[in-house]
N, C-alpha and C. Protein backbone atom coordinates (compact mmCIF):
# COMPACT_ATOMS: atom_id res chain seq x y z
N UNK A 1 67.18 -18.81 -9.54
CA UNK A 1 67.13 -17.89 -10.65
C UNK A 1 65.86 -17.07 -10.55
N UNK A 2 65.85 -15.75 -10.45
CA UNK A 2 65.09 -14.80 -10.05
C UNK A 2 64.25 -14.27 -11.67
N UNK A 3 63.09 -14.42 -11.80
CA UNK A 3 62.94 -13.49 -13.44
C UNK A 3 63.08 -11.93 -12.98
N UNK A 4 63.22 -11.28 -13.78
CA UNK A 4 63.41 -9.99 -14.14
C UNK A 4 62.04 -9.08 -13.80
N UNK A 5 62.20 -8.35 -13.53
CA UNK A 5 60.75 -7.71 -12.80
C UNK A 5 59.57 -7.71 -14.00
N UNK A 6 60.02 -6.81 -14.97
CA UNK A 6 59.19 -6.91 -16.81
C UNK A 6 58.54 -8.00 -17.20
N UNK A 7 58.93 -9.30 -16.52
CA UNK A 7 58.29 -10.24 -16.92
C UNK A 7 57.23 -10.35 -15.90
N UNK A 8 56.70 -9.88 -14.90
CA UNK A 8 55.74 -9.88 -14.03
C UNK A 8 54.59 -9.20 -14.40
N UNK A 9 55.31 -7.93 -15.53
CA UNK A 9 54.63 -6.97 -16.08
C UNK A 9 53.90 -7.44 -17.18
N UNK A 10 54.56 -8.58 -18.17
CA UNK A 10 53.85 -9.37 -19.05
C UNK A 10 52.98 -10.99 -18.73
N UNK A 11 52.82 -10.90 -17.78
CA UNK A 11 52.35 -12.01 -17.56
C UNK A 11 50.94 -11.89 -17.51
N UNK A 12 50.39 -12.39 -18.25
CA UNK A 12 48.92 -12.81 -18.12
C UNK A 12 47.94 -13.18 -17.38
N UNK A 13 46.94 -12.45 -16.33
CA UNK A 13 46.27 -13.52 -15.57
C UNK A 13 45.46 -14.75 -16.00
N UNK A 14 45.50 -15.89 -15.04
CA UNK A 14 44.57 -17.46 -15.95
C UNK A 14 43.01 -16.65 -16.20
N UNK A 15 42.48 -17.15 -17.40
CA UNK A 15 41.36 -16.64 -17.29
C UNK A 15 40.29 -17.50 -16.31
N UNK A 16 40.96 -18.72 -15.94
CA UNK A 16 39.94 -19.64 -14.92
C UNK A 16 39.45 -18.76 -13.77
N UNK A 17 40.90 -18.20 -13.14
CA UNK A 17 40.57 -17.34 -12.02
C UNK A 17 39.91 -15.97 -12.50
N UNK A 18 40.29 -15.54 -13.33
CA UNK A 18 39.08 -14.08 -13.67
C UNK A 18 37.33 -14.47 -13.84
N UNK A 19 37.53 -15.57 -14.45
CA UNK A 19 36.01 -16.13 -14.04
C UNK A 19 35.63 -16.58 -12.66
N UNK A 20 35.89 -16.79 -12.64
CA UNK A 20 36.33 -17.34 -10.29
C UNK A 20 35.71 -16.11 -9.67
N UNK A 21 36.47 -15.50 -10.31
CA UNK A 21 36.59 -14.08 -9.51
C UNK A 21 35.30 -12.81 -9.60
N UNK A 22 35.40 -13.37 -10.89
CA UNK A 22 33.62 -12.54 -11.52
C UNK A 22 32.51 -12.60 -10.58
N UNK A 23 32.58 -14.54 -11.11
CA UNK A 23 31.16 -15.08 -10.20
C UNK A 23 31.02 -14.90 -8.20
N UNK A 24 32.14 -14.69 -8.14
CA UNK A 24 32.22 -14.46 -6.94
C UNK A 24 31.64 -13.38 -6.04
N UNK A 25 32.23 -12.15 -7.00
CA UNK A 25 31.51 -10.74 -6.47
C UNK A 25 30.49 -10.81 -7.19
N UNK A 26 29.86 -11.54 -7.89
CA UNK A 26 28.21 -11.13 -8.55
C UNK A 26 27.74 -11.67 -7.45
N UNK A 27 27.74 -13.34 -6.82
CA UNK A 27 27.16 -13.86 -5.56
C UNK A 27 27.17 -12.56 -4.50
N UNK A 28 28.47 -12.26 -4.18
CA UNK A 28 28.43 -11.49 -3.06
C UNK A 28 27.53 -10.37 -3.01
N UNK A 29 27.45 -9.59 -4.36
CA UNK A 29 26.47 -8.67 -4.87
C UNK A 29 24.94 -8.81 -4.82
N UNK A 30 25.20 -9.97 -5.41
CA UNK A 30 23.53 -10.42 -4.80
C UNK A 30 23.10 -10.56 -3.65
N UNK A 31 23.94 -11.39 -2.95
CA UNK A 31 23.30 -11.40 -1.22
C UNK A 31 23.50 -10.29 -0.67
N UNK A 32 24.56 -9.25 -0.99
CA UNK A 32 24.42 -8.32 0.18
C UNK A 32 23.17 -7.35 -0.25
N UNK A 33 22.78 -7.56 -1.34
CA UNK A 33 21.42 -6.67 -2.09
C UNK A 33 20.32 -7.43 -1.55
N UNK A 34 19.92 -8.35 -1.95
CA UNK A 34 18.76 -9.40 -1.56
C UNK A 34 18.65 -9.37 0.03
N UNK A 35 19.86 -9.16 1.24
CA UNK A 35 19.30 -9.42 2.49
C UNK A 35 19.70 -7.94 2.54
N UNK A 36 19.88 -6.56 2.18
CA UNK A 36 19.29 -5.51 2.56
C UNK A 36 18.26 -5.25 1.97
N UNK A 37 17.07 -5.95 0.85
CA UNK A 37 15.83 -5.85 0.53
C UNK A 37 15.11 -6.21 2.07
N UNK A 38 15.85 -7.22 2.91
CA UNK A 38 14.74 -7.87 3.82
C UNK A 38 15.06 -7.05 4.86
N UNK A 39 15.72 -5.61 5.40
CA UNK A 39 16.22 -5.34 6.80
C UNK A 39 15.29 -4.70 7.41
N UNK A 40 15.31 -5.08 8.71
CA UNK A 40 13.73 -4.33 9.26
C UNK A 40 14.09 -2.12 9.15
N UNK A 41 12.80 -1.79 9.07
CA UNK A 41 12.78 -0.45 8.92
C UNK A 41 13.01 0.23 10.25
N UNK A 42 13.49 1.02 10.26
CA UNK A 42 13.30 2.50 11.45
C UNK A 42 14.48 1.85 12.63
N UNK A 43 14.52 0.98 13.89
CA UNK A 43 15.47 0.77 14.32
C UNK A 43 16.70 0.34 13.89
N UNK A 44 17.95 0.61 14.13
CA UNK A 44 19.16 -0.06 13.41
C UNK A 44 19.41 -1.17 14.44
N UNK A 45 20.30 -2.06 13.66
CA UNK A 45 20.88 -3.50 14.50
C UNK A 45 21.55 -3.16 16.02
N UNK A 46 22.39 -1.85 15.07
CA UNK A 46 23.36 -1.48 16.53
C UNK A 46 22.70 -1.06 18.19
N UNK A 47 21.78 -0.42 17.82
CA UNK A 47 21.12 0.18 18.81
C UNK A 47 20.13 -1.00 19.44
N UNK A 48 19.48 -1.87 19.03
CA UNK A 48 18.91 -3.23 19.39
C UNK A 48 19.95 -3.67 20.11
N UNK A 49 21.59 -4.18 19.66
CA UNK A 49 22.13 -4.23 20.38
C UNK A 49 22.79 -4.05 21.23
N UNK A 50 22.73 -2.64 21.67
CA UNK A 50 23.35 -1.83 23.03
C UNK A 50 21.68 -1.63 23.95
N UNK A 51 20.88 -2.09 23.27
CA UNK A 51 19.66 -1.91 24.38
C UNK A 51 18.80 -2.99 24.44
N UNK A 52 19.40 -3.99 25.07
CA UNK A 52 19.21 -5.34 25.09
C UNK A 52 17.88 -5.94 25.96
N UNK A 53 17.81 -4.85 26.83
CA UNK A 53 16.81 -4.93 28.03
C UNK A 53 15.62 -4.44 27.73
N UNK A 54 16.02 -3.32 26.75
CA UNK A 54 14.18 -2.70 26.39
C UNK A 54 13.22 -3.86 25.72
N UNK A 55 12.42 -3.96 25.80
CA UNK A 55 11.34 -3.98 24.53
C UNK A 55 11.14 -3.48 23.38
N UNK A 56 11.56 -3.85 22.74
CA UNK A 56 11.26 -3.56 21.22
C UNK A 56 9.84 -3.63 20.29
N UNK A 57 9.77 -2.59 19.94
CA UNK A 57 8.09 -2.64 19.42
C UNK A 57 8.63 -3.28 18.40
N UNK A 58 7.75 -4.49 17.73
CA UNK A 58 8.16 -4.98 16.52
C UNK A 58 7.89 -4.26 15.26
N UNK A 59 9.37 -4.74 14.58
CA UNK A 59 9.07 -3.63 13.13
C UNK A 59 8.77 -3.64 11.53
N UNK A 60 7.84 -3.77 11.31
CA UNK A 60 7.50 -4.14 10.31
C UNK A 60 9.03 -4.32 8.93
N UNK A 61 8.87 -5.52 8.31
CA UNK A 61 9.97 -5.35 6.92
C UNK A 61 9.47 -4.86 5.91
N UNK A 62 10.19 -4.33 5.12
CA UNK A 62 9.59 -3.47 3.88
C UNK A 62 10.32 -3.84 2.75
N UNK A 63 9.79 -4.60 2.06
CA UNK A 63 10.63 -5.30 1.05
C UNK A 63 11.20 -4.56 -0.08
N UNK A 64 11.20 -3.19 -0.33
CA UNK A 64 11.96 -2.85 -0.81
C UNK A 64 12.12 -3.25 -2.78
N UNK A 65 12.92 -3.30 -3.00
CA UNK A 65 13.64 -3.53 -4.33
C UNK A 65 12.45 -4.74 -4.80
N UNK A 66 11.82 -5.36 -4.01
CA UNK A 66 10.68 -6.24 -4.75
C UNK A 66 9.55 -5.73 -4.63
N UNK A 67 8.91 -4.63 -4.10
CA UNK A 67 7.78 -3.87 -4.11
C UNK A 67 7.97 -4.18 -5.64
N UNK A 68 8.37 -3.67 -6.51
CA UNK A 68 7.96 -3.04 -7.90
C UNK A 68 7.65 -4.50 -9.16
N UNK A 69 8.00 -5.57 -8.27
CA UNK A 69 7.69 -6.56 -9.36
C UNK A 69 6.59 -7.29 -8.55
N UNK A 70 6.29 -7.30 -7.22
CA UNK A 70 5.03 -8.08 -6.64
C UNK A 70 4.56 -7.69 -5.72
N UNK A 71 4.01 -6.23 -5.90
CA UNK A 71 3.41 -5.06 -5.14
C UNK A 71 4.45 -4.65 -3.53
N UNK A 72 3.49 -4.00 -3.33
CA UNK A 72 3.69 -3.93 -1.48
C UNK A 72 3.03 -4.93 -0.59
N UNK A 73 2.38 -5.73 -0.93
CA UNK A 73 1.25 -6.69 -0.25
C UNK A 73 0.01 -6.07 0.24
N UNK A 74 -0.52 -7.09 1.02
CA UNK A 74 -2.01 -6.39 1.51
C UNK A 74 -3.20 -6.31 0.54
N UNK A 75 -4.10 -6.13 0.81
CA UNK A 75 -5.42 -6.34 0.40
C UNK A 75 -6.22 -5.49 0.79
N UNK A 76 -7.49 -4.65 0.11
CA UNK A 76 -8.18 -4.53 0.31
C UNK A 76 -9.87 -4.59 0.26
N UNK A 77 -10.58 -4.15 0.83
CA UNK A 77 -12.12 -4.47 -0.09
C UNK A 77 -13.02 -3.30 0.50
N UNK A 78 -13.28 -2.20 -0.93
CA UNK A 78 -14.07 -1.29 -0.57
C UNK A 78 -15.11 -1.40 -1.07
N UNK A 79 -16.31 -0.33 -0.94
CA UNK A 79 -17.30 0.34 -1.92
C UNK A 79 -17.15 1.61 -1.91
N UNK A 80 -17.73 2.45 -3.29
CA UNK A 80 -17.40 3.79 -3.83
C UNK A 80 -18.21 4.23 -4.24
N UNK A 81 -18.22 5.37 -4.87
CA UNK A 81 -19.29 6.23 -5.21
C UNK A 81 -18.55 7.50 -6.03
N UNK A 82 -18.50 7.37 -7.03
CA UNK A 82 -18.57 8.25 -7.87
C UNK A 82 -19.34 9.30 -8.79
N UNK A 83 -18.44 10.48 -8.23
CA UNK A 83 -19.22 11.64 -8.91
C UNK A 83 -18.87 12.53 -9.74
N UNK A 84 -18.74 12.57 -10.71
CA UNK A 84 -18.22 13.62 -12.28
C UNK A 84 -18.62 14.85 -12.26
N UNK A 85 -17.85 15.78 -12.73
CA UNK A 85 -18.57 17.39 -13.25
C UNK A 85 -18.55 18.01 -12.14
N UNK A 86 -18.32 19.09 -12.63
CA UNK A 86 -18.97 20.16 -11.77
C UNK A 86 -19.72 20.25 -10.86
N UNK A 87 -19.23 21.09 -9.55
CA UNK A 87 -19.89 20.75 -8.37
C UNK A 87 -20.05 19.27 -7.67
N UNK A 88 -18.77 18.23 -7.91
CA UNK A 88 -18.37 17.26 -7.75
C UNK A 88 -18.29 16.74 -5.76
N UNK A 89 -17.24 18.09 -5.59
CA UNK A 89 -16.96 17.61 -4.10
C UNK A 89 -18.14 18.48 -3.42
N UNK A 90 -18.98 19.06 -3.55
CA UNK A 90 -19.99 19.46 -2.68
C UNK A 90 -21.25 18.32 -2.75
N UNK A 91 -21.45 17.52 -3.97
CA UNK A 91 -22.62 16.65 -4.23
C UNK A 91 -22.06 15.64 -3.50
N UNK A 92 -20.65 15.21 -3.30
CA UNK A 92 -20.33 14.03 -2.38
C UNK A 92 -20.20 14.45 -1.09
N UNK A 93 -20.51 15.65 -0.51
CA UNK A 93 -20.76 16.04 0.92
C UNK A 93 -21.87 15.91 1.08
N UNK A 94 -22.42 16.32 -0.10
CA UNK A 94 -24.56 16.08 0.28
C UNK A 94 -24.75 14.45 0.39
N UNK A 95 -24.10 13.88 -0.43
CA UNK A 95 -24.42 12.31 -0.40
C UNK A 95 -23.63 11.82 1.60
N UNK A 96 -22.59 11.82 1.39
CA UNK A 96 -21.83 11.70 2.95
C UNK A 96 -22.72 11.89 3.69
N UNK A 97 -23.59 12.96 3.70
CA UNK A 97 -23.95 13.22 5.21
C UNK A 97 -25.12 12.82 5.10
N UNK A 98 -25.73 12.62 3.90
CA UNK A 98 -27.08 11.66 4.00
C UNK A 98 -27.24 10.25 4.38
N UNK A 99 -25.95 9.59 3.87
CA UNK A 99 -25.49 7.86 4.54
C UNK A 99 -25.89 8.28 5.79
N UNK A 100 -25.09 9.00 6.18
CA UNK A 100 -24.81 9.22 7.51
C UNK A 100 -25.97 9.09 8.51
N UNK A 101 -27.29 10.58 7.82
CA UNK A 101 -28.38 10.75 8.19
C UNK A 101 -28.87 9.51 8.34
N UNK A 102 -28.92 8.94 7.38
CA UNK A 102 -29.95 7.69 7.05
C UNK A 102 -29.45 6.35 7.93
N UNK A 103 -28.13 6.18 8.10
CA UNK A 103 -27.40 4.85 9.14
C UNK A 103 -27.57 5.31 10.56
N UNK A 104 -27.76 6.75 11.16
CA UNK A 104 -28.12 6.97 12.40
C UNK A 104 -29.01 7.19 12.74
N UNK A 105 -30.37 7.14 11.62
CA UNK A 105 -31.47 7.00 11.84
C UNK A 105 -32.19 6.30 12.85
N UNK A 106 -32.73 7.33 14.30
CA UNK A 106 -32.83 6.36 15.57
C UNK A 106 -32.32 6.33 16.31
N UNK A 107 -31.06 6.48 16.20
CA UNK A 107 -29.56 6.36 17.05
C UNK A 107 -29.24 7.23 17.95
N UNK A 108 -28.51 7.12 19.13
CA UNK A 108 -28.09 8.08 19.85
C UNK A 108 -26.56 8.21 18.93
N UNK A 109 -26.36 9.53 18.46
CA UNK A 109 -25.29 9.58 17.74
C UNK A 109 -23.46 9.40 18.11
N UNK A 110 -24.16 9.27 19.77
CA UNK A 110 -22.53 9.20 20.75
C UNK A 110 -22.04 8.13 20.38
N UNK A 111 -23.02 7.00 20.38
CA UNK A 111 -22.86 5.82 20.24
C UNK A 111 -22.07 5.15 18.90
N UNK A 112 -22.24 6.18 18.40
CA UNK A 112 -21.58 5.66 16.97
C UNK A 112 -22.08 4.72 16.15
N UNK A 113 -21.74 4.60 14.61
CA UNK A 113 -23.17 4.06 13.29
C UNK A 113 -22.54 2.47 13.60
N UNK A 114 -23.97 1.80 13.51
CA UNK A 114 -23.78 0.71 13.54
C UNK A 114 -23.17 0.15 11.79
N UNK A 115 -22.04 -0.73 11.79
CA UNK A 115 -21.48 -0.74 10.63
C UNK A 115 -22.85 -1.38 9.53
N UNK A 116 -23.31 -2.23 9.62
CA UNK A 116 -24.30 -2.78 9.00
C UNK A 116 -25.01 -2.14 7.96
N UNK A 117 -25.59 -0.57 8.95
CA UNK A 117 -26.67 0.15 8.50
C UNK A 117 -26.18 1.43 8.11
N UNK A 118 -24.67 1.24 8.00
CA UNK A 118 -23.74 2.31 7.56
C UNK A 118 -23.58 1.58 5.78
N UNK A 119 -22.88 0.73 6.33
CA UNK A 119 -23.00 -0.05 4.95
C UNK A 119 -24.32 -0.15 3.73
N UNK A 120 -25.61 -0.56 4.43
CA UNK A 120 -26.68 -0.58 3.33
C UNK A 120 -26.64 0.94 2.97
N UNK A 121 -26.88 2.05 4.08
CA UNK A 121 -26.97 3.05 3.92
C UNK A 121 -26.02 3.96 2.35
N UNK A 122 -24.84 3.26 2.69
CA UNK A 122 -23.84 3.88 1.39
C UNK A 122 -24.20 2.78 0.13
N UNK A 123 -24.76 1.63 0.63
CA UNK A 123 -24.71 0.95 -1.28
C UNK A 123 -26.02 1.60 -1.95
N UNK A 124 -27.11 1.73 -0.93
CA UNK A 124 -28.36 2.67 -1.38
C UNK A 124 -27.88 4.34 -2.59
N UNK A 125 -27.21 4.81 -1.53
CA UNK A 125 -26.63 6.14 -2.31
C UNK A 125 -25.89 5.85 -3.46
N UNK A 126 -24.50 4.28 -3.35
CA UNK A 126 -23.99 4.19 -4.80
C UNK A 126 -24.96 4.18 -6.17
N UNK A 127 -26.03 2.97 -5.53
CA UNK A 127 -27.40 2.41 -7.01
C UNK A 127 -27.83 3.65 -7.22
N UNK A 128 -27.69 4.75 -6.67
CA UNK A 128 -28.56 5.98 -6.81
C UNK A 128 -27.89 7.09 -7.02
N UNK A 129 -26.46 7.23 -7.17
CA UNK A 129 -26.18 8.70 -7.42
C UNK A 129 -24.21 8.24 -8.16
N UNK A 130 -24.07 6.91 -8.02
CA UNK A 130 -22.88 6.62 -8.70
C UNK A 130 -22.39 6.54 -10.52
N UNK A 131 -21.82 7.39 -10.78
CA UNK A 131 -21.50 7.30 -12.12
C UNK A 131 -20.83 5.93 -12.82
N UNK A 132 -19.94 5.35 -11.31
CA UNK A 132 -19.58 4.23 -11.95
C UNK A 132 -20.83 2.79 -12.00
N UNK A 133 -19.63 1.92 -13.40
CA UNK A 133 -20.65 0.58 -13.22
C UNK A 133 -20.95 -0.39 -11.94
N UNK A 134 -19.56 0.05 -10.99
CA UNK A 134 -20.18 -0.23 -9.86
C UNK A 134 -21.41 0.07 -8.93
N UNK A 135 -21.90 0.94 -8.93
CA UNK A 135 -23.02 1.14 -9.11
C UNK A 135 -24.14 0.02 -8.78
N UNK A 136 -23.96 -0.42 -9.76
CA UNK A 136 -25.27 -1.48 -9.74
C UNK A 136 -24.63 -2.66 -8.56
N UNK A 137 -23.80 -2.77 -8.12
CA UNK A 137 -23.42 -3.88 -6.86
C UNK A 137 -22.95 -3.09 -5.66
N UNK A 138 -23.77 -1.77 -5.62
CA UNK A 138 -24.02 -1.09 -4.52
C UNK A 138 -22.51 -0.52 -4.06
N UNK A 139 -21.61 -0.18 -5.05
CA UNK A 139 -20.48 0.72 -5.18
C UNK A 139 -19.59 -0.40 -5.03
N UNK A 140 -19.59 -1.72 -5.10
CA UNK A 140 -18.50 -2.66 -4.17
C UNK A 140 -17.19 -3.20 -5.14
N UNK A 141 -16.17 -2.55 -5.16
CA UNK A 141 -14.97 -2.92 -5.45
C UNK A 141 -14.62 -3.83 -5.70
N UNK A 142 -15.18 -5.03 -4.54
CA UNK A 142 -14.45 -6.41 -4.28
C UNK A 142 -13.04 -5.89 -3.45
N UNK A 143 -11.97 -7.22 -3.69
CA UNK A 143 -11.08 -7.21 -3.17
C UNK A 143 -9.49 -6.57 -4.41
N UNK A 144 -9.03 -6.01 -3.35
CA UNK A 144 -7.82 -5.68 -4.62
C UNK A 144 -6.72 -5.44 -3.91
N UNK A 145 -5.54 -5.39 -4.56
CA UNK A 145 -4.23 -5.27 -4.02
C UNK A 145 -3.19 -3.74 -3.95
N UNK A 146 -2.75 -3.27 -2.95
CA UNK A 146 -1.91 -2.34 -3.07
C UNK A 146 -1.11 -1.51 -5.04
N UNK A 147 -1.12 -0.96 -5.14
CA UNK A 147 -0.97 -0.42 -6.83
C UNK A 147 -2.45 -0.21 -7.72
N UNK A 148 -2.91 -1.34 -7.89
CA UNK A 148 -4.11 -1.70 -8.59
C UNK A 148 -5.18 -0.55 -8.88
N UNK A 149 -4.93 0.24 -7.89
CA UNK A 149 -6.47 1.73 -8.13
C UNK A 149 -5.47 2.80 -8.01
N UNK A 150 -5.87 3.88 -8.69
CA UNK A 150 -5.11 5.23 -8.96
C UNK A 150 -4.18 5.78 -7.30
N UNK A 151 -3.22 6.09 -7.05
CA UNK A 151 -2.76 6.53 -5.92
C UNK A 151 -3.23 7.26 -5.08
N UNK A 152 -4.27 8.24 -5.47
CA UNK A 152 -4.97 9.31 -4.81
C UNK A 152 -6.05 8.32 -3.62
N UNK A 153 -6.60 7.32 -4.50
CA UNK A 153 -7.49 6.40 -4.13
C UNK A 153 -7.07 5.30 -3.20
N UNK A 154 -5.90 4.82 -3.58
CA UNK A 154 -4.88 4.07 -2.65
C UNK A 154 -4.16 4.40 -1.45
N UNK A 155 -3.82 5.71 -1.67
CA UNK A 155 -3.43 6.44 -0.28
C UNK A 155 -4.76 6.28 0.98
N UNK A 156 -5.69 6.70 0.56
CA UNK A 156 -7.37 6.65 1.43
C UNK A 156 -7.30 4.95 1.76
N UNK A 157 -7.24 4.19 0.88
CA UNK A 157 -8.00 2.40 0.91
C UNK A 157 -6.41 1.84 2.12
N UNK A 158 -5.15 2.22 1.93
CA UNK A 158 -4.04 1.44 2.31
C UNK A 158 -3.97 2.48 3.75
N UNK A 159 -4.28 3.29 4.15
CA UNK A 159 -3.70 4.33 4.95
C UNK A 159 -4.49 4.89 6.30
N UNK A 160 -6.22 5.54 5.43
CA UNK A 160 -7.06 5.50 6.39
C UNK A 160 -8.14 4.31 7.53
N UNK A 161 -9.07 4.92 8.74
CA UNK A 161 -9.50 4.01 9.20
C UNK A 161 -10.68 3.25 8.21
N UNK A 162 -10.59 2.11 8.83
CA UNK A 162 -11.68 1.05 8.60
C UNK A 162 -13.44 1.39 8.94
N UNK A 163 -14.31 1.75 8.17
CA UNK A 163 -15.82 1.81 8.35
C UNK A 163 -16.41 3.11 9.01
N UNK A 164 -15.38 3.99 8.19
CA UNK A 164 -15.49 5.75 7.75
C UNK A 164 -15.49 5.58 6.42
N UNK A 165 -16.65 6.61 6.17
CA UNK A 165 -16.66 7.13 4.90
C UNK A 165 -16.03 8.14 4.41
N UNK A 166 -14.71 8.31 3.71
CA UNK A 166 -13.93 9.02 3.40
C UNK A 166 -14.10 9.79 2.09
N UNK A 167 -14.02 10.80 2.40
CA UNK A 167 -13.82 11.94 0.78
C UNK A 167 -14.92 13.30 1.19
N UNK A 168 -14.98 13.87 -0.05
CA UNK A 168 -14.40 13.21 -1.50
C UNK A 168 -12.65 13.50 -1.58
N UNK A 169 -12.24 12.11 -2.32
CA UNK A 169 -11.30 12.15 -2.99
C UNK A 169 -10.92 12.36 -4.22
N UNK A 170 -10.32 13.14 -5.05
CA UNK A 170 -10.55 13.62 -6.03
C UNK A 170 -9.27 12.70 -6.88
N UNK A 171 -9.65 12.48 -8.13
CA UNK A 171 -8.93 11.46 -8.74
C UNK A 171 -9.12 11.66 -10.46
N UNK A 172 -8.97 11.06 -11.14
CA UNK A 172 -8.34 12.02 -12.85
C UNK A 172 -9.74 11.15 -13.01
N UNK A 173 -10.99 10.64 -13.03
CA UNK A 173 -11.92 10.02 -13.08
C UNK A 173 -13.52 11.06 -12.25
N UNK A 174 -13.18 11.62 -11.68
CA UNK A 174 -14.06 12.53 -10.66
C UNK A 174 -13.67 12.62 -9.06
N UNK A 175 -14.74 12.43 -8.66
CA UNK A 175 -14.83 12.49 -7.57
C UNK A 175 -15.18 11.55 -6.43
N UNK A 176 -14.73 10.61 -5.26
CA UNK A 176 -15.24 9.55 -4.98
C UNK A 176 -15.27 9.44 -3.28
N UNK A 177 -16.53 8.85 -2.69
CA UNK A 177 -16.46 8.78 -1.85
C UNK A 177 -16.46 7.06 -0.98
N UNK A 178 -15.03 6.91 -0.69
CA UNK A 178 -14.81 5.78 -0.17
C UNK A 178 -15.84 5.13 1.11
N UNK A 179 -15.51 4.07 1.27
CA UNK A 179 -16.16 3.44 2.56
C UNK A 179 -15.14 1.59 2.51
N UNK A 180 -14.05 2.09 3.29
CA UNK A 180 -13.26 0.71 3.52
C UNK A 180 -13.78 -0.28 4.39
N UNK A 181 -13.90 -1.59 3.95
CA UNK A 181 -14.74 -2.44 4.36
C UNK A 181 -13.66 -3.42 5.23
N UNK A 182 -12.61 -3.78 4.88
CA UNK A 182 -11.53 -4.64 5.77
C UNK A 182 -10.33 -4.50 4.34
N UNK A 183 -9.20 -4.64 5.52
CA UNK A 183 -7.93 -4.57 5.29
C UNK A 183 -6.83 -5.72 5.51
N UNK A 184 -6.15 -6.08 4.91
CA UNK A 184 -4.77 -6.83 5.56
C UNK A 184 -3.95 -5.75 6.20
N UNK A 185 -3.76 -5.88 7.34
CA UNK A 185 -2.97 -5.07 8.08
C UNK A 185 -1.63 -5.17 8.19
C-alpha cells in the first residue's frame, strides 16, 4: 500500500534530526573558519604541491580572525622623545642629529655608532628636551605589545630597523623621535 503523494507533503520532519543537523553545520562552520584563521600566507597549498622539489622559504601564519581579541603578537622595547608645538619636526631633526653628533663622537663614521653610545646619547636628549613623563627614565617605553601605542607609532616600532633613530613621527600627541631597542621577530 503506497501513501498518496500529499501525505509526503504533510509530513513533518523529527525535530531530533533538525537538531542533528543544526549542530552539525555549526561544527563544520567552525572548523572550516578556525583552520582558515591558521593558513599560511602568500603561497597556496596547490602550488607547494606541484613544486615539490623547490625550497620553500618558510611562511609566516597570520592569525587572522584572532588578531582582534589577542593582538598580532610580538613585542617590543623602545625609547622616545617627544616634542609638542610648533616647529615640532625641525626641533626633532636638531635633536637626531645631535644623538648622532654626540654617539660618533671620535668615531670613524664608516664604521657605524656604536649601539651603547647611541643609546646614552638619545636618553641624554630625552631628560633634556622630552615633553613626555618618560623623560625622566631617559625616554624608555619598556616593553609593549603590537596595538598598545597609537598606529603612526606602531607602524615605526613593528616595521622599521633595530638601533636607528627614527622620525620624527608625527602622532595626535606631537612629535616623536623613536630609537627601537629589540624586537620579537
Amino acid at each position: 500500500s503506497s501513501c498518496p503523494p500529499h501525505q509526503y507533503a504533510t509530513r513533518r520532519a523529527d525535530p531530533h534530526t533538525n537538531r542533528t543537523m543544526r549542530v552539525l553545520i555549526l561544527l563544520a562552520s567552525l572548523w572550516f573558519g578556525f583552520t582558515a584563521a591558521f593558513m599560511p600566507v602568500g603561497r597556496s597549498a596547490k602550488l607547494q604541491q606541484r613544486q615539490p622539489h623547490r625550497t620553500m622559504a618558510p611562511v609566516p601564519l597570520q592569525m587572522g580572525f584572532f588578531d582582534q581579541f589577542f593582538g598580532g603578537g610580538g613585542q617590543a622595547e623602545a625609547n622616545h622623545i617627544l616634542i609638542k608645538g610648533d616647529g615640532a619636526d625641525a626641533k626633532c631633526e636638531e635633536i637626531k642629529q645631535s644623538i648622532y653628533d654626540t654617539a660618533l663622537k671620535g668615531q670613524d663614521p664608516s664604521k657605524g655608532v656604536v649601539p651603547d653610545k647611541l643609546i646614552s646619547a638619545f636618553q641624554q636628549n630625552a631628560r633634556k628636551f622630552s615633553t613626555c613623563p618618560s623623560s625622566k627614565q631617559g625616554g624608555s617605553l619598556g616593553s609593549f605589545g603590537k596595538g598598545q601605542m597609537v598606529p603612526e607609532f606602531d607602524a615605526v616600532v613593528f616595521k622599521e630597523a633595530i638601533g636607528v633613530v627614527h622620525g620624527p613621527v608625527k602622532t595626535q600627541f606631537g612629535s616623536h623621535l623613536i630609537l627601537i631597542l629589540d624586537r620579537d621577530e
